[in-house]
PDB file of N, CA and C in Angstrom:
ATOM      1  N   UNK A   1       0.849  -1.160   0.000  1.00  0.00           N
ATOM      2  CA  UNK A   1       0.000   0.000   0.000  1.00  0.00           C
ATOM      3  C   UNK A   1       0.905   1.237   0.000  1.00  0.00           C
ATOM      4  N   UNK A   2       0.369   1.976  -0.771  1.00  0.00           N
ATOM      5  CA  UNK A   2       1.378   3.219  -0.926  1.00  0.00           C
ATOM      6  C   UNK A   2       1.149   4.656  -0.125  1.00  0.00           C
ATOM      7  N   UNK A   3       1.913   5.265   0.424  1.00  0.00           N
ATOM      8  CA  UNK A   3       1.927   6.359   1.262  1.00  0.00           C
ATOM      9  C   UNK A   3      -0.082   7.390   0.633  1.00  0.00           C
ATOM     10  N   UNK A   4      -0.229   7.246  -0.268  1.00  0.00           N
ATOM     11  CA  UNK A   4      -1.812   8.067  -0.699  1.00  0.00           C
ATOM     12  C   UNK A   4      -2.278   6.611  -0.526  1.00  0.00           C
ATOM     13  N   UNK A   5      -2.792   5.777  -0.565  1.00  0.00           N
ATOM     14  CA  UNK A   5      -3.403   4.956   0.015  1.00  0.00           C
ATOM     15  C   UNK A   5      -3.777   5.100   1.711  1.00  0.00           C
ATOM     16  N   UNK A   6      -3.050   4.902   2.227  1.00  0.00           N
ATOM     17  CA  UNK A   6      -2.178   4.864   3.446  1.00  0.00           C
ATOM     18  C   UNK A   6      -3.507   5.916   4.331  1.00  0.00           C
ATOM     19  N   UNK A   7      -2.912   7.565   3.667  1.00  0.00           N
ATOM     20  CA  UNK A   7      -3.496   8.354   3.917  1.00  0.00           C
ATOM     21  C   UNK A   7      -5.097   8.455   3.967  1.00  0.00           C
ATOM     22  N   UNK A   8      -5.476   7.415   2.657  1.00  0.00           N
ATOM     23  CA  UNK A   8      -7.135   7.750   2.480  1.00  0.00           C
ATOM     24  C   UNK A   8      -7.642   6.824   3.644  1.00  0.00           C
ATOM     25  N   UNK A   9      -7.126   5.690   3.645  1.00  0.00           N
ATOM     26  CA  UNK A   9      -7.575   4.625   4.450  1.00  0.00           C
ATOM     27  C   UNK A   9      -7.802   5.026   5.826  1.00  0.00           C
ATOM     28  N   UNK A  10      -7.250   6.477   6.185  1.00  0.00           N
ATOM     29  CA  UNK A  10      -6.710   6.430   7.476  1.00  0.00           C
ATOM     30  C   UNK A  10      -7.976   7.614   7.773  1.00  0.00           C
ATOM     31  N   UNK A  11      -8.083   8.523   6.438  1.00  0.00           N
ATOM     32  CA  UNK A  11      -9.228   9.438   6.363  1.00  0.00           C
ATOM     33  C   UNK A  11     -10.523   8.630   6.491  1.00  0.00           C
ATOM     34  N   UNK A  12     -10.797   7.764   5.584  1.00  0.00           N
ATOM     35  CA  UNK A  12     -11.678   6.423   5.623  1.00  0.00           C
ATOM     36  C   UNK A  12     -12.310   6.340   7.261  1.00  0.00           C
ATOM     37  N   UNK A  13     -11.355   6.435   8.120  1.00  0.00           N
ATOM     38  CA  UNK A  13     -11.637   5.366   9.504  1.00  0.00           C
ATOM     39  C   UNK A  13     -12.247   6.855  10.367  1.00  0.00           C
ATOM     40  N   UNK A  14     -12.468   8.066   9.634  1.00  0.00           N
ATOM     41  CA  UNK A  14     -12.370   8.959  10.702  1.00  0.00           C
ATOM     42  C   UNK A  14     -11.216   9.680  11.178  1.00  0.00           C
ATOM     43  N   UNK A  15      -9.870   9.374  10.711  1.00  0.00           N
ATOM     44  CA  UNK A  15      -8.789  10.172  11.086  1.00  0.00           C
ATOM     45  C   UNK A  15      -8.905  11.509  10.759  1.00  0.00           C
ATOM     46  N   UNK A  16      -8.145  12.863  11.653  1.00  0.00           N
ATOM     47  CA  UNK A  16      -7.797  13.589  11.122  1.00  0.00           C
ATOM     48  C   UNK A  16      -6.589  14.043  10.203  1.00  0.00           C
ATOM     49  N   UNK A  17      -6.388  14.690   9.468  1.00  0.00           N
ATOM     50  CA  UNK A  17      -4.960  14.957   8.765  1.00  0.00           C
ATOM     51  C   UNK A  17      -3.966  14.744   9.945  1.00  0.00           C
ATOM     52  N   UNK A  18      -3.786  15.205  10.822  1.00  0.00           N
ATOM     53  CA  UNK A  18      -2.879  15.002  11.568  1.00  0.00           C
ATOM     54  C   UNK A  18      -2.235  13.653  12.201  1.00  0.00           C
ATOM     55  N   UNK A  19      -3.489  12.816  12.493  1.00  0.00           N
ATOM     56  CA  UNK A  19      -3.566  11.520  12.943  1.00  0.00           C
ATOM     57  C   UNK A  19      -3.053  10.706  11.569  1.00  0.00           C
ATOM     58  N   UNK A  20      -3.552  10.947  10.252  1.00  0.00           N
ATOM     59  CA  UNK A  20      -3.457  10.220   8.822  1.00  0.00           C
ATOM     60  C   UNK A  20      -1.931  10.325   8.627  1.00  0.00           C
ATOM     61  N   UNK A  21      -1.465  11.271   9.177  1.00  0.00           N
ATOM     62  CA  UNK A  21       0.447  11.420   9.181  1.00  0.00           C
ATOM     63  C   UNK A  21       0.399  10.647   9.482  1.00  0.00           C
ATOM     64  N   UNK A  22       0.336  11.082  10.666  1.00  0.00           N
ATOM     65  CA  UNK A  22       1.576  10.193  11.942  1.00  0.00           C
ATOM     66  C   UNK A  22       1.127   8.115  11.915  1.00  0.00           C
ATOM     67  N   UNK A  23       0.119   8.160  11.181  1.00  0.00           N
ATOM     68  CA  UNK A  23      -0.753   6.613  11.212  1.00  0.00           C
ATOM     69  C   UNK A  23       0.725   5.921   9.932  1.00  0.00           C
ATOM     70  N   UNK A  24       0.316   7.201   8.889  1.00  0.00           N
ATOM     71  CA  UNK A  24       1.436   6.903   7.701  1.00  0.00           C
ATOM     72  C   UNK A  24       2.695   6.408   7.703  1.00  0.00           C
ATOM     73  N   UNK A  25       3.341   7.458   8.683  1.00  0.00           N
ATOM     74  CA  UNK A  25       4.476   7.377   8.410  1.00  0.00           C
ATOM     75  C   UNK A  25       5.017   6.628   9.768  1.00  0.00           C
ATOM     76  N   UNK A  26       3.834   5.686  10.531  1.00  0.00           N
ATOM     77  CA  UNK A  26       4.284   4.259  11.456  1.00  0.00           C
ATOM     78  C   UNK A  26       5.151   3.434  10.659  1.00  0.00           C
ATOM     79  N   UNK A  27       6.316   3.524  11.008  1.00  0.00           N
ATOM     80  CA  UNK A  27       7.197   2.666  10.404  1.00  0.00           C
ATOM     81  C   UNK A  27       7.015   1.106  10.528  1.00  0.00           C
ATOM     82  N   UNK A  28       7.023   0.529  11.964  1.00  0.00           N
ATOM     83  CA  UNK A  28       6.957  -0.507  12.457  1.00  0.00           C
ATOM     84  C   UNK A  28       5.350  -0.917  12.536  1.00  0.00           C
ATOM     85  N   UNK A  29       5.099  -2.133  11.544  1.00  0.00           N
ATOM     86  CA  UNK A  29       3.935  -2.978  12.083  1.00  0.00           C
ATOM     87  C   UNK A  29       3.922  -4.334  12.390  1.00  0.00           C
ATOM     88  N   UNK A  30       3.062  -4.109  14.098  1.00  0.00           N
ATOM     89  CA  UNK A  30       3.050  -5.470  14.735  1.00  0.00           C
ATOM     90  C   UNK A  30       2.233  -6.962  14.080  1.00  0.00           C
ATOM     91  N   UNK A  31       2.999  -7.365  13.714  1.00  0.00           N
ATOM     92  CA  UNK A  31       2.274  -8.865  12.934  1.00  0.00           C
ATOM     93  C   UNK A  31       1.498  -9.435  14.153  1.00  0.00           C
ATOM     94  N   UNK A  32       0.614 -10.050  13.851  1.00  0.00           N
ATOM     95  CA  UNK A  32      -0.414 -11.183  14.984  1.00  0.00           C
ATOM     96  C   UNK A  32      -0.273 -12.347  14.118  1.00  0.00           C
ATOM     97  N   UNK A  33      -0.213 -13.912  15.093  1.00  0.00           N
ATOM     98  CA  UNK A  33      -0.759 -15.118  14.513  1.00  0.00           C
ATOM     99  C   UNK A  33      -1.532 -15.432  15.513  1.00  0.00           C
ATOM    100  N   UNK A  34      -2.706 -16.460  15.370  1.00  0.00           N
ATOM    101  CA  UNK A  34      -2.515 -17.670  16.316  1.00  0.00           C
ATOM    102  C   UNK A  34      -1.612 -17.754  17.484  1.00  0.00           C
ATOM    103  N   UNK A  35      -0.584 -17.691  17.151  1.00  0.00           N
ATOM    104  CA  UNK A  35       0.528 -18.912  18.173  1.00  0.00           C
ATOM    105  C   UNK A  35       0.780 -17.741  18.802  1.00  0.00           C
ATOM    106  N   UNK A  36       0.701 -16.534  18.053  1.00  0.00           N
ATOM    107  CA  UNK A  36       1.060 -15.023  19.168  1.00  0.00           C
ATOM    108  C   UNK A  36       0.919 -14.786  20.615  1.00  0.00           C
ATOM    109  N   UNK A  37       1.278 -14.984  21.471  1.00  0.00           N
ATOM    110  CA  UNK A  37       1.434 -14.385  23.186  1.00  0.00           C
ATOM    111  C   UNK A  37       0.598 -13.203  23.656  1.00  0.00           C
ATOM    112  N   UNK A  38      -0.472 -12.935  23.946  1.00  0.00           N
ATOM    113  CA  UNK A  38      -1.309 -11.430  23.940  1.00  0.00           C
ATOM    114  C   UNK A  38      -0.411 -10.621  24.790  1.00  0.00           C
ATOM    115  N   UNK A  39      -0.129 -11.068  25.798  1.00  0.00           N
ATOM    116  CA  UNK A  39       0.988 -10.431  26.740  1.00  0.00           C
ATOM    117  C   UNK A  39       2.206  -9.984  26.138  1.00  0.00           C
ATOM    118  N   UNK A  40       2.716 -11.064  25.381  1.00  0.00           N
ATOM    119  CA  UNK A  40       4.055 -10.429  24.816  1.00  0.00           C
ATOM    120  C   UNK A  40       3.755  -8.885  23.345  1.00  0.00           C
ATOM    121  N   UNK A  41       2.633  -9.722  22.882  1.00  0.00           N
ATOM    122  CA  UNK A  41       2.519  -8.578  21.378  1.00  0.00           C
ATOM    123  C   UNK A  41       1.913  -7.248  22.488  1.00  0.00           C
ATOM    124  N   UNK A  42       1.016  -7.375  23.735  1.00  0.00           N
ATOM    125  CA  UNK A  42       1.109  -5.828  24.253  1.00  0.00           C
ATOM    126  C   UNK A  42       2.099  -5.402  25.090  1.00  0.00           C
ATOM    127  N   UNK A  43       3.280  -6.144  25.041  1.00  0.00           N
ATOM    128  CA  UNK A  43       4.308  -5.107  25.708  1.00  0.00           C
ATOM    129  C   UNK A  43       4.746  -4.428  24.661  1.00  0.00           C
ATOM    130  N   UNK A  44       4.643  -5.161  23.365  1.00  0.00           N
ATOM    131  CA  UNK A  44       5.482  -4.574  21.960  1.00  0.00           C
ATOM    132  C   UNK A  44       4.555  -2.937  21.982  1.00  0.00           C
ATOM    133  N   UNK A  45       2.943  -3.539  21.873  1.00  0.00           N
ATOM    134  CA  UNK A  45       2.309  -2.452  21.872  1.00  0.00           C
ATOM    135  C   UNK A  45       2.559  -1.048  22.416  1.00  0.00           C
ATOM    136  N   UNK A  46       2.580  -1.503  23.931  1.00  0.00           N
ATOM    137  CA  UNK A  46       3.203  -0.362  24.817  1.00  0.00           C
ATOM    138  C   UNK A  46       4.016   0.001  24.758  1.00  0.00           C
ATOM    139  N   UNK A  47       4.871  -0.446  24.181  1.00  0.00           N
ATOM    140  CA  UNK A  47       6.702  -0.115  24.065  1.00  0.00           C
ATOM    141  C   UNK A  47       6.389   1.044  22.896  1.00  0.00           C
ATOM    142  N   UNK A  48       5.647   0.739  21.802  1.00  0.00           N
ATOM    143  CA  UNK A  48       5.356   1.866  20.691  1.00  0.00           C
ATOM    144  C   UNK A  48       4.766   2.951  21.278  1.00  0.00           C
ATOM    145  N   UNK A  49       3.438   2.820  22.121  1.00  0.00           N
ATOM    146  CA  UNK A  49       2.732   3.629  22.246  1.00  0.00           C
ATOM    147  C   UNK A  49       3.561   4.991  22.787  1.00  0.00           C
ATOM    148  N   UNK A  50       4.242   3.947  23.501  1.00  0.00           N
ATOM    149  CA  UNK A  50       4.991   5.395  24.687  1.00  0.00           C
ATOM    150  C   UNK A  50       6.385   5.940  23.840  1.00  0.00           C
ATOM    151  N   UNK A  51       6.697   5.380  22.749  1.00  0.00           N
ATOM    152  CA  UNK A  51       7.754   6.326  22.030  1.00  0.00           C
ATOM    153  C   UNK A  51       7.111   6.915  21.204  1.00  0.00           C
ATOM    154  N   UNK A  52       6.253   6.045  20.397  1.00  0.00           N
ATOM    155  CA  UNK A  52       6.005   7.156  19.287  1.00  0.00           C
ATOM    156  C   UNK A  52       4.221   8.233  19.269  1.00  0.00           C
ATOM    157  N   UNK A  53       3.459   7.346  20.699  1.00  0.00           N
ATOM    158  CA  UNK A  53       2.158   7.522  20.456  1.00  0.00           C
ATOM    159  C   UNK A  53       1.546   6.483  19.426  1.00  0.00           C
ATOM    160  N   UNK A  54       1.636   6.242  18.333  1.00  0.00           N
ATOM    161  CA  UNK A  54       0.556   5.293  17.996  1.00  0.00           C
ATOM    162  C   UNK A  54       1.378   3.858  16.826  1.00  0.00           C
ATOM    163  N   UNK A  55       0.590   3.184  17.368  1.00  0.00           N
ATOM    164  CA  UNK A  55       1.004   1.520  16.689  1.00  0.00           C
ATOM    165  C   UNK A  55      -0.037   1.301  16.056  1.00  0.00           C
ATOM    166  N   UNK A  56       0.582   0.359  14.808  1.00  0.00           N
ATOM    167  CA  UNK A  56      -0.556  -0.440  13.903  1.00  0.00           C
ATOM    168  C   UNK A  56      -0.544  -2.413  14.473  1.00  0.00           C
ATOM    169  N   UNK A  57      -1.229  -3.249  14.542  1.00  0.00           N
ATOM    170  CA  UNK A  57      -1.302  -4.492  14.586  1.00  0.00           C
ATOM    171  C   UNK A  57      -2.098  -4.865  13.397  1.00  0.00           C
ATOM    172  N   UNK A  58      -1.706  -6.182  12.719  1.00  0.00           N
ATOM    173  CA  UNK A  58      -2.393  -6.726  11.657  1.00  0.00           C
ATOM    174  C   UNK A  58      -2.434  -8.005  12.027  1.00  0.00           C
ATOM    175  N   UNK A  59      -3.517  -8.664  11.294  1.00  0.00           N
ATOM    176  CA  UNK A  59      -3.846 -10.040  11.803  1.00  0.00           C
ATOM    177  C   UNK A  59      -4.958 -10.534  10.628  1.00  0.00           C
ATOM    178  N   UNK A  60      -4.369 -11.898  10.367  1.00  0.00           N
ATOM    179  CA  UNK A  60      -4.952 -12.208   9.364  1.00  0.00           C
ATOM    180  C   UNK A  60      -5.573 -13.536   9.725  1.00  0.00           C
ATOM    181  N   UNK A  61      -6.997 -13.869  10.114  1.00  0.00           N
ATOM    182  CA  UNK A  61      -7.793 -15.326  10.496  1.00  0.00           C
ATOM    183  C   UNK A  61      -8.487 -14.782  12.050  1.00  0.00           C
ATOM    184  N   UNK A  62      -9.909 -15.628  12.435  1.00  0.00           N
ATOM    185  CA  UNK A  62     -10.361 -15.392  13.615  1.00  0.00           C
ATOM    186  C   UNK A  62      -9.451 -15.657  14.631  1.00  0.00           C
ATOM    187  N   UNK A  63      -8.760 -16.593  14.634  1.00  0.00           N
ATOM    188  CA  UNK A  63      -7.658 -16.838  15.845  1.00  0.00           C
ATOM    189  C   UNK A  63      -6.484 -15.864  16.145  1.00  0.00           C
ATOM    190  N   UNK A  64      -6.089 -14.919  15.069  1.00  0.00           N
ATOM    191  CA  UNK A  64      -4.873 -14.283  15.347  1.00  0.00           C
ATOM    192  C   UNK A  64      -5.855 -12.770  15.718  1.00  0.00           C
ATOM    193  N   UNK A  65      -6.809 -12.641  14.819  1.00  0.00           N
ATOM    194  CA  UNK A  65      -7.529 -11.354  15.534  1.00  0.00           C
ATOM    195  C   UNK A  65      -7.846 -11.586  17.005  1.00  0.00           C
ATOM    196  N   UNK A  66      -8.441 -12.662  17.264  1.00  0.00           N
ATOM    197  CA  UNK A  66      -8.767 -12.702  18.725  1.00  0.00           C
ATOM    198  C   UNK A  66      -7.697 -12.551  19.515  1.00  0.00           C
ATOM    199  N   UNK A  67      -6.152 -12.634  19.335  1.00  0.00           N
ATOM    200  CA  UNK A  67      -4.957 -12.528  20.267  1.00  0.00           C
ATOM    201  C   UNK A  67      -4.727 -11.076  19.521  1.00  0.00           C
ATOM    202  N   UNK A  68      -4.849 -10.580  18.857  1.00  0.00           N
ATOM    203  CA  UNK A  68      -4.495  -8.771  18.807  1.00  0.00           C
ATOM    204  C   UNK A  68      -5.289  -8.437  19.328  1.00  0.00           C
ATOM    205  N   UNK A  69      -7.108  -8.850  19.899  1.00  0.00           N
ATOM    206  CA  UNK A  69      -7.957  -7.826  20.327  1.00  0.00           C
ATOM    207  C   UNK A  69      -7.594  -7.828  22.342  1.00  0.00           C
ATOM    208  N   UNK A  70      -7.117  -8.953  22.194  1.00  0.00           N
ATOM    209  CA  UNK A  70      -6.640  -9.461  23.900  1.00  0.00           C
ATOM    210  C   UNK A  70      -5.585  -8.632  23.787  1.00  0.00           C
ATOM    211  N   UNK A  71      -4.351  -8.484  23.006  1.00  0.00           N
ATOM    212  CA  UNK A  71      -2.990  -7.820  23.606  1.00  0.00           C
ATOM    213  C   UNK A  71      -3.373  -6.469  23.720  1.00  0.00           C
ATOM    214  N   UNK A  72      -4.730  -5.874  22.623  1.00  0.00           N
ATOM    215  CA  UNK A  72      -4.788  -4.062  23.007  1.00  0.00           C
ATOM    216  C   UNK A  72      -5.440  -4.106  24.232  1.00  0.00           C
ATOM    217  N   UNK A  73      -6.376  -4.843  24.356  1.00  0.00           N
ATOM    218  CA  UNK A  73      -7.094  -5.020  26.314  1.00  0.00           C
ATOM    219  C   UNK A  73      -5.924  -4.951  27.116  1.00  0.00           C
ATOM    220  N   UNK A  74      -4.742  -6.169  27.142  1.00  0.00           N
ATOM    221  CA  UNK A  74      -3.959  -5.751  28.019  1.00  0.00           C
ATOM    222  C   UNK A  74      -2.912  -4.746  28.029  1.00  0.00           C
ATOM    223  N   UNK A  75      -2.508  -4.158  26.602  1.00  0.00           N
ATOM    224  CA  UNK A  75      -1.863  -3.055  26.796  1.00  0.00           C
ATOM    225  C   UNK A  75      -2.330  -1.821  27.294  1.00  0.00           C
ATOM    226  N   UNK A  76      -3.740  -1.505  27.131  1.00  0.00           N
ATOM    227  CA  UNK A  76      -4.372  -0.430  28.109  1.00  0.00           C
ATOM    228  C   UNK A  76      -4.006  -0.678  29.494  1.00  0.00           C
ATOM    229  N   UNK A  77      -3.899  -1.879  30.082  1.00  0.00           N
ATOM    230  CA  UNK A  77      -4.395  -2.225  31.151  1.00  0.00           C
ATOM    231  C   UNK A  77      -2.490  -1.562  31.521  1.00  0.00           C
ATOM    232  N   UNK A  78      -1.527  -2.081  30.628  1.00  0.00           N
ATOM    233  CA  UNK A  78      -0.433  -1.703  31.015  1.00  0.00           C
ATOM    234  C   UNK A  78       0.104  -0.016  31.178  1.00  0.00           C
ATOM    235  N   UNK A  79      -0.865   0.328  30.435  1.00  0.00           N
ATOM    236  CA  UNK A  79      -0.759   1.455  29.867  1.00  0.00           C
ATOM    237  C   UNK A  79      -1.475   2.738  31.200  1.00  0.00           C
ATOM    238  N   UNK A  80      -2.538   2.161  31.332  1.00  0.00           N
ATOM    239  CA  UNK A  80      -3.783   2.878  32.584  1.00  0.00           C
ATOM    240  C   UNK A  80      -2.162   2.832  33.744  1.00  0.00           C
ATOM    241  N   UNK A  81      -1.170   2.294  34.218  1.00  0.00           N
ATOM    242  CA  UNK A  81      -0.601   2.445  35.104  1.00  0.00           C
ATOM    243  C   UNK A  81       0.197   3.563  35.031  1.00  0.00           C
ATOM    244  N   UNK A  82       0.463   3.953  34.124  1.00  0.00           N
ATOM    245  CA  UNK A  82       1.276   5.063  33.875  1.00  0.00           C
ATOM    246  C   UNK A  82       0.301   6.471  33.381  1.00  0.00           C
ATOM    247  N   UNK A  83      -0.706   6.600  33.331  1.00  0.00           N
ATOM    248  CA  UNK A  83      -1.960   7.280  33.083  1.00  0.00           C
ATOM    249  C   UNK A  83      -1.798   7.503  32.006  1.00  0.00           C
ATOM    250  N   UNK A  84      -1.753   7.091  30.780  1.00  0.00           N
ATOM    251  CA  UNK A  84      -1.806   6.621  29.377  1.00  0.00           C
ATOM    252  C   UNK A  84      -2.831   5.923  28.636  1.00  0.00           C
ATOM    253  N   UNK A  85      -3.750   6.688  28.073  1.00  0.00           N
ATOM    254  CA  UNK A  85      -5.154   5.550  27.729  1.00  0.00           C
ATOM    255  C   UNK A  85      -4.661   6.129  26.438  1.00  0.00           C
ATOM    256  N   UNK A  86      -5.382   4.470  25.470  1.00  0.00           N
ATOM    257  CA  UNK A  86      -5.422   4.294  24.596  1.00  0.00           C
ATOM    258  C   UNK A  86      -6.764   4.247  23.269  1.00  0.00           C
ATOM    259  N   UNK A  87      -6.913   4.139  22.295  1.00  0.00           N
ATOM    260  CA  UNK A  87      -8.370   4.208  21.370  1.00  0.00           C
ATOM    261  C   UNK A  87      -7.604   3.108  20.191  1.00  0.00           C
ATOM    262  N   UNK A  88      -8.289   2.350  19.788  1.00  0.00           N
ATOM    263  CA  UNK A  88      -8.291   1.538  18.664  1.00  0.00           C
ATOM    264  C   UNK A  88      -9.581   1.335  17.681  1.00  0.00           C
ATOM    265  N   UNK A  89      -8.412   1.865  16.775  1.00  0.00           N
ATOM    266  CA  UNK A  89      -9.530   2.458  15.732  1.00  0.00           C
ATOM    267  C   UNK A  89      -9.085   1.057  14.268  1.00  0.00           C
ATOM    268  N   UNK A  90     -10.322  -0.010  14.020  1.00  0.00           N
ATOM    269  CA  UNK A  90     -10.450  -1.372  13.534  1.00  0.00           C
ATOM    270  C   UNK A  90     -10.530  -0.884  11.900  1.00  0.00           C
ATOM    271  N   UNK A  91     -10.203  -1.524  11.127  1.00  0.00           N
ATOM    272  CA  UNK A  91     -10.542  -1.628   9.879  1.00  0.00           C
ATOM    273  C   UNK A  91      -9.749  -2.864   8.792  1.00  0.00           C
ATOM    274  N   UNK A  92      -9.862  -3.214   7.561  1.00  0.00           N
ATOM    275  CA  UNK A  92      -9.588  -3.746   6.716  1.00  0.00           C
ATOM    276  C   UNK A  92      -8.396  -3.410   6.245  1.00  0.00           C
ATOM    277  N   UNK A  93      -7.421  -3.879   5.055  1.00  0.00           N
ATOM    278  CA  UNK A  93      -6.457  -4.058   4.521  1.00  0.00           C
ATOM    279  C   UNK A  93      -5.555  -5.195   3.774  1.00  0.00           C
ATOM    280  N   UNK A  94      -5.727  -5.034   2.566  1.00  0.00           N
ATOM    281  CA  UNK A  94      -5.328  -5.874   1.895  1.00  0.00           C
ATOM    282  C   UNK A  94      -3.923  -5.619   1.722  1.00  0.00           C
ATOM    283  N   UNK A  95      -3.271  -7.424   2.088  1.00  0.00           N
ATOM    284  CA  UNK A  95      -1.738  -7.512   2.329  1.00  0.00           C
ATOM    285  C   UNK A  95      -1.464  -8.633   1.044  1.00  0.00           C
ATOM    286  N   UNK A  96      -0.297  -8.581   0.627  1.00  0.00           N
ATOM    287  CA  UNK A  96      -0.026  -9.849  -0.259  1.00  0.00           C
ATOM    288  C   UNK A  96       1.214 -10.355   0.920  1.00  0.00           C
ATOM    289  N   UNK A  97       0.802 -12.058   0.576  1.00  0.00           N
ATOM    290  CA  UNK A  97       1.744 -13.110   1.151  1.00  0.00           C
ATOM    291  C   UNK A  97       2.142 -13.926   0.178  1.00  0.00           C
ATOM    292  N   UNK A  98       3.308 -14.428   0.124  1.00  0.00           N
ATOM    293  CA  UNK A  98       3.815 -15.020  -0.496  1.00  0.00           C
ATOM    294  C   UNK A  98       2.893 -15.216  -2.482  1.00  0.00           C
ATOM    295  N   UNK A  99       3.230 -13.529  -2.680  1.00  0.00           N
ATOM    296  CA  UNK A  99       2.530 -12.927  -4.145  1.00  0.00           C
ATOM    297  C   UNK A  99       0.507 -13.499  -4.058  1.00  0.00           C
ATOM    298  N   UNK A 100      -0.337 -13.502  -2.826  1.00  0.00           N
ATOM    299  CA  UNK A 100      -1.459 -13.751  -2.480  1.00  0.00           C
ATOM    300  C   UNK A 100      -1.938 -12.769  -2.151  1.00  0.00           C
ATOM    301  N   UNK A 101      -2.857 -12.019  -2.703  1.00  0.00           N
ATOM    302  CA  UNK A 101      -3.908 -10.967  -2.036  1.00  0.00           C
ATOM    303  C   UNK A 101      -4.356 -11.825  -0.692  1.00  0.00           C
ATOM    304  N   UNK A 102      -4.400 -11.443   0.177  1.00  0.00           N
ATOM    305  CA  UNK A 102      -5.392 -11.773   1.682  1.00  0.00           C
ATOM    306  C   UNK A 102      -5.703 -10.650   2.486  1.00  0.00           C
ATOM    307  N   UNK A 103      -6.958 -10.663   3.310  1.00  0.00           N
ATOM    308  CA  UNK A 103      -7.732  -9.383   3.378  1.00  0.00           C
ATOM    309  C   UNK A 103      -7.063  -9.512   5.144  1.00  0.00           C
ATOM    310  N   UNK A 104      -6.112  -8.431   5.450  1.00  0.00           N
ATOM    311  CA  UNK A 104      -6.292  -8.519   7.620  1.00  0.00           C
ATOM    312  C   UNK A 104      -6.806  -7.430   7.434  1.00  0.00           C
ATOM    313  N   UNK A 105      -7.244  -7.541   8.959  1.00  0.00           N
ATOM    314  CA  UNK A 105      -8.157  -6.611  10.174  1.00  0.00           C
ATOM    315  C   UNK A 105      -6.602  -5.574  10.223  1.00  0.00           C
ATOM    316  N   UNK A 106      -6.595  -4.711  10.842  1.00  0.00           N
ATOM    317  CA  UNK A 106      -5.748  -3.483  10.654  1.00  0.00           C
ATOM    318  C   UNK A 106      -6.185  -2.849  12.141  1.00  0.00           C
ATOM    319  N   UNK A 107      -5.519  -3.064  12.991  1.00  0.00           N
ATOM    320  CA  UNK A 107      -5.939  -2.185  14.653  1.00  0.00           C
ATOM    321  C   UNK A 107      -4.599  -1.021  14.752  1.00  0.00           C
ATOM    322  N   UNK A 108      -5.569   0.208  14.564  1.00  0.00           N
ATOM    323  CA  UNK A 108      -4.399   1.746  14.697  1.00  0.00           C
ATOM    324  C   UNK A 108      -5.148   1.740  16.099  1.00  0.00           C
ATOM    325  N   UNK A 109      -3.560   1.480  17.066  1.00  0.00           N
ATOM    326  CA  UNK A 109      -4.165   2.051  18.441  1.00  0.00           C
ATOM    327  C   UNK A 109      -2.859   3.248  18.621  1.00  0.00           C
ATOM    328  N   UNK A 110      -3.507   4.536  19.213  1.00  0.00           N
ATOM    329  CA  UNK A 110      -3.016   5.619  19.591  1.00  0.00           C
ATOM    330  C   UNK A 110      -3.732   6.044  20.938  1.00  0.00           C
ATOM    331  N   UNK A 111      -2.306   6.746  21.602  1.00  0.00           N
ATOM    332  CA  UNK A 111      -3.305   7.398  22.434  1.00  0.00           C
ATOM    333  C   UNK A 111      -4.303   8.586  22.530  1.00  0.00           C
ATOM    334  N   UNK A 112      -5.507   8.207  23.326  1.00  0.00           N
ATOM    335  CA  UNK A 112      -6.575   9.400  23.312  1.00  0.00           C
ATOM    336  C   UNK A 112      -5.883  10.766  24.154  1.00  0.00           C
ATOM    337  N   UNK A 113      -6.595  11.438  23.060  1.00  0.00           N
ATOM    338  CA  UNK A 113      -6.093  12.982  23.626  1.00  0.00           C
ATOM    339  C   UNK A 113      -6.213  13.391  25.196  1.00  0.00           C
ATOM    340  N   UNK A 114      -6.020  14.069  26.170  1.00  0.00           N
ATOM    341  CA  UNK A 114      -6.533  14.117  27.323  1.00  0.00           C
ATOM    342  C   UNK A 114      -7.552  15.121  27.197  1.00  0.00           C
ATOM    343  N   UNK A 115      -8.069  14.947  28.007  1.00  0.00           N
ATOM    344  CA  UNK A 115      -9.447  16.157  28.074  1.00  0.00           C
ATOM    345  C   UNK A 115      -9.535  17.118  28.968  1.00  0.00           C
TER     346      UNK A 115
END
């Protein structure tokens, strides 16, 4: 997916321009399987959140989504200790694997603004 892709997709979900950057130009994205650790992929989580503010997770099958939707539960939970809340904002994305179109779930979690 290319940087204007990137951007619309991110407009798509409700982002603002500002958020559609910084979503963009996430360098690092957290892969999910199955066999994935929820604990371990939300320390990865948290480890992003708190350098850069916001992480992407992708996950491709009901079993690997269900361990990305557990690691953002517990990375809040890691996260609420340091008074750091988080928003995950869900959508689609088509990835090629091994030259295969396949459709993952796409979780942009950033943190919520304070109020």
């Amino acid at each position: 997916m290319n940087n204007v892709q990137l951007l619309q997709v991110a407009r798509a979900v409700g982002a603002s321009t500002e958020q559609a950057t910084r979503i963009q130009s996430t360098a690092e994205v957290l892969k999910v399987s199955t066999r994935s650790r929820p604990s371990a992929v939300a320390g990865a989580i948290a480890g992003v959140i708190r350098e850069s503010g916001v992480a992407e997770v992708q996950s491709i099958g009901a079993g690997a989504t269900n361990q990305a939707i557990k690691a953002v539960a517990i990375a809040r939970s890691y996260l609420n200790e340091e008074n750091i809340d988080i928003v995950c904002v869900p959508s689609f994305i088509d990835v090629s694997i091994e030259e295969e179109e396949r459709t993952a779930i796409r979780l942009v979690i950033e943190r919520r603004p304070e109020r």
